[in-house]
N, C-alpha and C. Protein backbone atom coordinates (compact mmCIF):
# COMPACT_ATOMS: atom_id res chain seq x y z
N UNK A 1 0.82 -1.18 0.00
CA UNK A 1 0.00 0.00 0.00
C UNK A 1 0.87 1.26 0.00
N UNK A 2 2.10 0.97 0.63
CA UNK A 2 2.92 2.26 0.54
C UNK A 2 3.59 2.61 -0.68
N UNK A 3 3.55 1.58 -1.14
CA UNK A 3 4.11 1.93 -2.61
C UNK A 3 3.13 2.79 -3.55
N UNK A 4 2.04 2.44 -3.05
CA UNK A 4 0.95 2.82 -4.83
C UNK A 4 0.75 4.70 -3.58
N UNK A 5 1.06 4.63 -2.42
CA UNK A 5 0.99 6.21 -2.21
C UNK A 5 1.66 7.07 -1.84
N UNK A 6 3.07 6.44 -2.27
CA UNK A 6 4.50 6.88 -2.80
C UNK A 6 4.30 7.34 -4.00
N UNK A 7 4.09 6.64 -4.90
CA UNK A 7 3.74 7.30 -6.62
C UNK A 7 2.16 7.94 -6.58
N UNK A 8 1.51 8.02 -5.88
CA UNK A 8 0.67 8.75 -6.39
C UNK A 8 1.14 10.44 -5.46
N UNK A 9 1.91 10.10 -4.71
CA UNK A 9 2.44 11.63 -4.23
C UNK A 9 3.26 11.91 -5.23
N UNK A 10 4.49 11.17 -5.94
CA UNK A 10 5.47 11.35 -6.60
C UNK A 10 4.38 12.23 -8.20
N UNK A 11 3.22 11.50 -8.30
CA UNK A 11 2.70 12.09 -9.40
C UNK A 11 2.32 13.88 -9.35
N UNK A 12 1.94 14.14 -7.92
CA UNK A 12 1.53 15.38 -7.83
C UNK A 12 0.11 15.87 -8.72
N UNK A 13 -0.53 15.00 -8.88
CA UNK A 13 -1.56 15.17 -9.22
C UNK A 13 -2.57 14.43 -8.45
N UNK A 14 -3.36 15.70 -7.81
CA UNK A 14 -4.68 15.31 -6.92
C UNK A 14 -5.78 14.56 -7.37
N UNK A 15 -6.15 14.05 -8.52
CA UNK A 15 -7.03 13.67 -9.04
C UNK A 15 -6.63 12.55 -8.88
N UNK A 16 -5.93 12.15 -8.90
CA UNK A 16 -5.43 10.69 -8.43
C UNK A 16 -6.04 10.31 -7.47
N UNK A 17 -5.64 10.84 -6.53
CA UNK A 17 -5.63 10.32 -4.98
C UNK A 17 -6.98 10.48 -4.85
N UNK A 18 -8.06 11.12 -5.55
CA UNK A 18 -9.39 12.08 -5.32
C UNK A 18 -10.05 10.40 -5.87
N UNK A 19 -9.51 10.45 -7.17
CA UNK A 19 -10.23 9.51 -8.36
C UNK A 19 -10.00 7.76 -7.44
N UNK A 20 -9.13 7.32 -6.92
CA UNK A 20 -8.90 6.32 -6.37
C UNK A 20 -9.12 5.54 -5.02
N UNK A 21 -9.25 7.05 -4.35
CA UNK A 21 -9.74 7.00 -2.24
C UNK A 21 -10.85 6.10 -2.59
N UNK A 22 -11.66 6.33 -3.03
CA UNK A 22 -13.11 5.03 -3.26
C UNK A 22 -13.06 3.34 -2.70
N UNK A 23 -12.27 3.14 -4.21
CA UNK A 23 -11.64 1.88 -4.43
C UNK A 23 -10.60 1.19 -3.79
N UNK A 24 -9.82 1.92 -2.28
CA UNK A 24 -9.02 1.18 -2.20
C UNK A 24 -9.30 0.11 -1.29
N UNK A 25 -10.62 0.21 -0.48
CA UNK A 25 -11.41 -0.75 0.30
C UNK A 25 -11.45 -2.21 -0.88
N UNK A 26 -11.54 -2.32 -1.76
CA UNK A 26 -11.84 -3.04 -2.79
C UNK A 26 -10.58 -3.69 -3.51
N UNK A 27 -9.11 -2.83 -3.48
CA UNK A 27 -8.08 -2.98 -4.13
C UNK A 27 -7.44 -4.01 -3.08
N UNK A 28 -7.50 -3.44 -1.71
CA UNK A 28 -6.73 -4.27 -0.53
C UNK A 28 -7.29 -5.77 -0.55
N UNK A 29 -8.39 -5.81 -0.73
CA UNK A 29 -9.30 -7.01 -0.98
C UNK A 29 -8.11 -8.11 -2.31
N UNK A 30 -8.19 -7.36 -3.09
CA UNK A 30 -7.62 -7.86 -4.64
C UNK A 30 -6.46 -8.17 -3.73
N UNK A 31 -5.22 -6.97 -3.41
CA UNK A 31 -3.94 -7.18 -3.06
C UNK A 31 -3.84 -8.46 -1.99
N UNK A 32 -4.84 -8.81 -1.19
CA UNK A 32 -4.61 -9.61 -0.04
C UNK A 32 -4.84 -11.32 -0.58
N UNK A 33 -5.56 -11.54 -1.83
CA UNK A 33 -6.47 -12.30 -2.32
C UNK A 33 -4.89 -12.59 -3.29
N UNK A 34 -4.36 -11.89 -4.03
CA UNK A 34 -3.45 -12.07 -4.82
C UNK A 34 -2.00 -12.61 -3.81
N UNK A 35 -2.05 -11.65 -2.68
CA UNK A 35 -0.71 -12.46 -1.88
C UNK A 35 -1.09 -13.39 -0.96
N UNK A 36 -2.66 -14.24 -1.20
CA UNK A 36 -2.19 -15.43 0.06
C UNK A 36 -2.33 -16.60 -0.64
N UNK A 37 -1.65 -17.41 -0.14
CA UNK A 37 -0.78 -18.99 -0.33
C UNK A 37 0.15 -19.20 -1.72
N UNK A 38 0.79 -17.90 -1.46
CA UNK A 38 1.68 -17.83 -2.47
C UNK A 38 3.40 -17.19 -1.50
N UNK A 39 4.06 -18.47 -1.34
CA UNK A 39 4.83 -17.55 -0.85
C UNK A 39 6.27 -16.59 -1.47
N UNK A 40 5.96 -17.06 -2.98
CA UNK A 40 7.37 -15.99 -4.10
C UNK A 40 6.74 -14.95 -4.40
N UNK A 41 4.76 -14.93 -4.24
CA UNK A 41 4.12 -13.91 -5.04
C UNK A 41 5.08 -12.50 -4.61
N UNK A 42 4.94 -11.95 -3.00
CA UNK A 42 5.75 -10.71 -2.36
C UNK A 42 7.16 -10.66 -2.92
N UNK A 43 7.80 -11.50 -3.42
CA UNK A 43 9.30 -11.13 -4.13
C UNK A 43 8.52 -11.02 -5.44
N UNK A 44 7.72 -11.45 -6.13
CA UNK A 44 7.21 -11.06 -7.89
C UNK A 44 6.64 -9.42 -8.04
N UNK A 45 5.86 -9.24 -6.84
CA UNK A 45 5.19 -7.55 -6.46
C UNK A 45 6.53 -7.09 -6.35
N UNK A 46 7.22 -7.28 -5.44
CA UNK A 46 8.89 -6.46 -4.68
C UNK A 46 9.33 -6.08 -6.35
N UNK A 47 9.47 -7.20 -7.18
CA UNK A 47 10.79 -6.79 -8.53
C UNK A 47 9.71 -5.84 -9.36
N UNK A 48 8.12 -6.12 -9.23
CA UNK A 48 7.54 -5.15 -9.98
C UNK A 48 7.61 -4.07 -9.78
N UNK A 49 7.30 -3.57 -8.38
CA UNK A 49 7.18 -2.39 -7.84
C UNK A 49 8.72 -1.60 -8.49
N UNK A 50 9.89 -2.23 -8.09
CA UNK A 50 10.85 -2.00 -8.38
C UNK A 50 11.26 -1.48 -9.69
N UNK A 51 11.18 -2.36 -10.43
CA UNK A 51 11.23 -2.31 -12.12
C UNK A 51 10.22 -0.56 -12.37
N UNK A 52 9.03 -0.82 -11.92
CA UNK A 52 8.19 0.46 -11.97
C UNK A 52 8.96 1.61 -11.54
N UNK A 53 9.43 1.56 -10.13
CA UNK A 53 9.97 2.85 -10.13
C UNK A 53 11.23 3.27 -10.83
N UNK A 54 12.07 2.34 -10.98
CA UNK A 54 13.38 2.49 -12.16
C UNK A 54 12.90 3.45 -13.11
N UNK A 55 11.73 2.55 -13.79
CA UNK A 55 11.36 3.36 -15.56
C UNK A 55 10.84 4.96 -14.92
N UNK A 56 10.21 5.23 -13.59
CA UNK A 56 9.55 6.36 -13.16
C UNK A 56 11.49 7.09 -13.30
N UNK A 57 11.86 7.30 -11.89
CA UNK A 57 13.34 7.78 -11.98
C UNK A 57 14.33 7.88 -13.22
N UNK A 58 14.16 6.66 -14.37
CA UNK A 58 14.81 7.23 -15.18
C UNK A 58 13.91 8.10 -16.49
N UNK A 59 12.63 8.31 -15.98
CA UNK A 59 11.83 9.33 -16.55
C UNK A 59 11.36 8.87 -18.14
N UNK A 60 11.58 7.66 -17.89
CA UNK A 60 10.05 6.61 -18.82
C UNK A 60 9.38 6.05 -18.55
N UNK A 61 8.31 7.24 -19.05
CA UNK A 61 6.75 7.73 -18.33
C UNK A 61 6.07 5.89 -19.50
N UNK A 62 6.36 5.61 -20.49
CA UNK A 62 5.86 5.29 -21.61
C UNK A 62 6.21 3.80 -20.77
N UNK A 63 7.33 3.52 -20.44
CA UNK A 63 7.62 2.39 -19.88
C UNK A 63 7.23 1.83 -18.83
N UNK A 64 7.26 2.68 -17.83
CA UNK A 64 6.65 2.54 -16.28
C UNK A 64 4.96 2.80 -16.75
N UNK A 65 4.38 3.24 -17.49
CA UNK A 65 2.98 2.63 -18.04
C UNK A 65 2.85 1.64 -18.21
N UNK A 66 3.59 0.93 -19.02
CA UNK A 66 3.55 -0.46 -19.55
C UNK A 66 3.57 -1.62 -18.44
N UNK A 67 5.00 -1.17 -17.64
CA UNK A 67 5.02 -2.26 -16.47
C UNK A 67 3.97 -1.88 -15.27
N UNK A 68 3.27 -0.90 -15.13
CA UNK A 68 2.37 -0.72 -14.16
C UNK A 68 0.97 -1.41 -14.77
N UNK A 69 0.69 -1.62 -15.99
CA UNK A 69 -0.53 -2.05 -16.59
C UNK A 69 -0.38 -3.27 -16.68
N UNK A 70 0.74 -4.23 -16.76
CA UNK A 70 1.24 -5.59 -17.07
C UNK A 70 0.92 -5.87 -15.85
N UNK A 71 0.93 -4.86 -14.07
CA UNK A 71 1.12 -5.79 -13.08
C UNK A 71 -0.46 -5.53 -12.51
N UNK A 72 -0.86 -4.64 -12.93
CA UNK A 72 -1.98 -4.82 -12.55
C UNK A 72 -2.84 -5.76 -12.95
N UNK A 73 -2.48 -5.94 -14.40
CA UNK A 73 -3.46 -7.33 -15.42
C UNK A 73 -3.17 -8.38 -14.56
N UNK A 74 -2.21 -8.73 -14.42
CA UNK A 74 -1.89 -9.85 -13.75
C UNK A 74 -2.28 -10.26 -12.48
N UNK A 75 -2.41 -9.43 -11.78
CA UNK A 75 -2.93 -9.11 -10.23
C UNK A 75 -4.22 -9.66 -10.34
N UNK A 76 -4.99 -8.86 -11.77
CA UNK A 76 -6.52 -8.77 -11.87
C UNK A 76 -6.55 -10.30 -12.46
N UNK A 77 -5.73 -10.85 -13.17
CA UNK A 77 -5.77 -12.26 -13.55
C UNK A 77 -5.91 -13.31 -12.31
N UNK A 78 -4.68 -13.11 -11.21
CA UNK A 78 -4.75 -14.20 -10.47
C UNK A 78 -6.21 -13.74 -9.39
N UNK A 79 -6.73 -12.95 -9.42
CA UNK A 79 -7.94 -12.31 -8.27
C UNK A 79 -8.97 -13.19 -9.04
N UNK A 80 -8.96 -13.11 -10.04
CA UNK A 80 -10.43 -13.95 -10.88
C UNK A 80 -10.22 -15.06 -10.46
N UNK A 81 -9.18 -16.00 -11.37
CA UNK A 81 -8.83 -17.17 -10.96
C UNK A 81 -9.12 -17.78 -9.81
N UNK A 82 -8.70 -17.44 -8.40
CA UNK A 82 -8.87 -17.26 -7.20
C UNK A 82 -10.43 -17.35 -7.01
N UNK A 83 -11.21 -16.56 -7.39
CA UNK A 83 -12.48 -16.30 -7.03
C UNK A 83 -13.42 -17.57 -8.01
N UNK A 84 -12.85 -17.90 -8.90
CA UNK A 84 -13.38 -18.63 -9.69
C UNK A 84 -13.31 -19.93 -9.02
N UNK A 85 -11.94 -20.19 -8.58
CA UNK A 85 -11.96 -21.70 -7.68
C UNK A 85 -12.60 -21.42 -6.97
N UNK A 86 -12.72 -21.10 -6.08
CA UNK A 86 -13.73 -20.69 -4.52
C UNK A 86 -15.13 -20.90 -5.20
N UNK A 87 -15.71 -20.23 -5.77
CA UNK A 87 -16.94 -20.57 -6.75
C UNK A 87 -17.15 -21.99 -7.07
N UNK A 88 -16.07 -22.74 -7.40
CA UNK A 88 -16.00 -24.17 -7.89
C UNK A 88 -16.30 -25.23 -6.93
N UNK A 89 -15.26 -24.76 -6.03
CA UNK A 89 -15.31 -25.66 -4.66
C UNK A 89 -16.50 -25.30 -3.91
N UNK A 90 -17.06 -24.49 -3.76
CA UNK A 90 -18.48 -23.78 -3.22
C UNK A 90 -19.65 -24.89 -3.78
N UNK A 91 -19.84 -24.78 -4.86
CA UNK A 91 -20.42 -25.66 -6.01
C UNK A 91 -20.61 -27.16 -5.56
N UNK A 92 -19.11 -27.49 -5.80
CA UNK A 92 -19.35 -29.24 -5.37
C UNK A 92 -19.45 -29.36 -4.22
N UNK A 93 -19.05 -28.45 -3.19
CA UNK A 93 -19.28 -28.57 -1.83
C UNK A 93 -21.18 -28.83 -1.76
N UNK A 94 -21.87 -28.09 -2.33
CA UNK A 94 -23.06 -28.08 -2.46
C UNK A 94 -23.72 -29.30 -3.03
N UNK A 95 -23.47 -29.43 -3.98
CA UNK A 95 -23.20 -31.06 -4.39
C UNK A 95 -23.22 -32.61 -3.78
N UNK A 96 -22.08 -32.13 -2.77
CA UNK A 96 -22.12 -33.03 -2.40
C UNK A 96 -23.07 -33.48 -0.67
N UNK A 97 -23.34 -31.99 -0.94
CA UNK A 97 -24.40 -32.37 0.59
C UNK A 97 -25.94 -32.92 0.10
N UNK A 98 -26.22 -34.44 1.29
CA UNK A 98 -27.53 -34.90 0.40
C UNK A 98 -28.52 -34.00 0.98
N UNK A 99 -29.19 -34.00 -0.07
CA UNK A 99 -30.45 -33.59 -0.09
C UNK A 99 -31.81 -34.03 0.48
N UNK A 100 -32.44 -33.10 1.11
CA UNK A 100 -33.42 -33.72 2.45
C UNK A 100 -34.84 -33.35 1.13
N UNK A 101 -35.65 -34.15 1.46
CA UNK A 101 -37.24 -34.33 0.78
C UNK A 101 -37.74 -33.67 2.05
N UNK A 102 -38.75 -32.66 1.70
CA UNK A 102 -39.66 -31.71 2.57
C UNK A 102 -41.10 -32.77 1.82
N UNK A 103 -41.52 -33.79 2.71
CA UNK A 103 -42.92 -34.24 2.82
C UNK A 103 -44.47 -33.65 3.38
């Protein structure tokens, strides 16, 4: 979390922080969902975050777009996934409970 409000200070643009305060009840959700039972995921975020601020500091705006949109897809990839098993297992869990006849 300190990272995404490190760069959104580093951006200096309020609309950011204005446009995003909403969603981050919702993002922490994603971020927490994406780092559990994974234990390399926090070194894969660590080299992203990283890589991101490089292209920021060496002042490619075009680049650090790219790798900030790649990690978010991905984030948003494993959050579905995630939610999709849980859905699955929910399912057959249901399944497999017998079913009572109301006489």
């Amino acid at each position: 979390m300190n990272f995404h409000a490190f760069i959104n200070a580093l951006s200096e643009n309020s609309l950011i922080g204005e446009t995003t305060a909403p969603h981050w009840p919702y993002l922490r959700r994603v971020m927490g969902e994406v780092l559990r039972d994974d234990a390399q995921m926090a070194q894969t975020i660590l080299a992203e975050h990283v890589a991101i601020l490089d292209a920021i500091i060496a002042g490619d705006g075009a680049h650090a777009e790219m790798l900030s949109r790649d990690h978010i897809s991905r984030a948003a990839k494993i959050f579905v996934q995630r939610l999709q098993a849980q859905q699955a297992a929910s399912e057959e869990e249901m399944r497999q409970r017998p079913t009572r006849r109301i006489k």
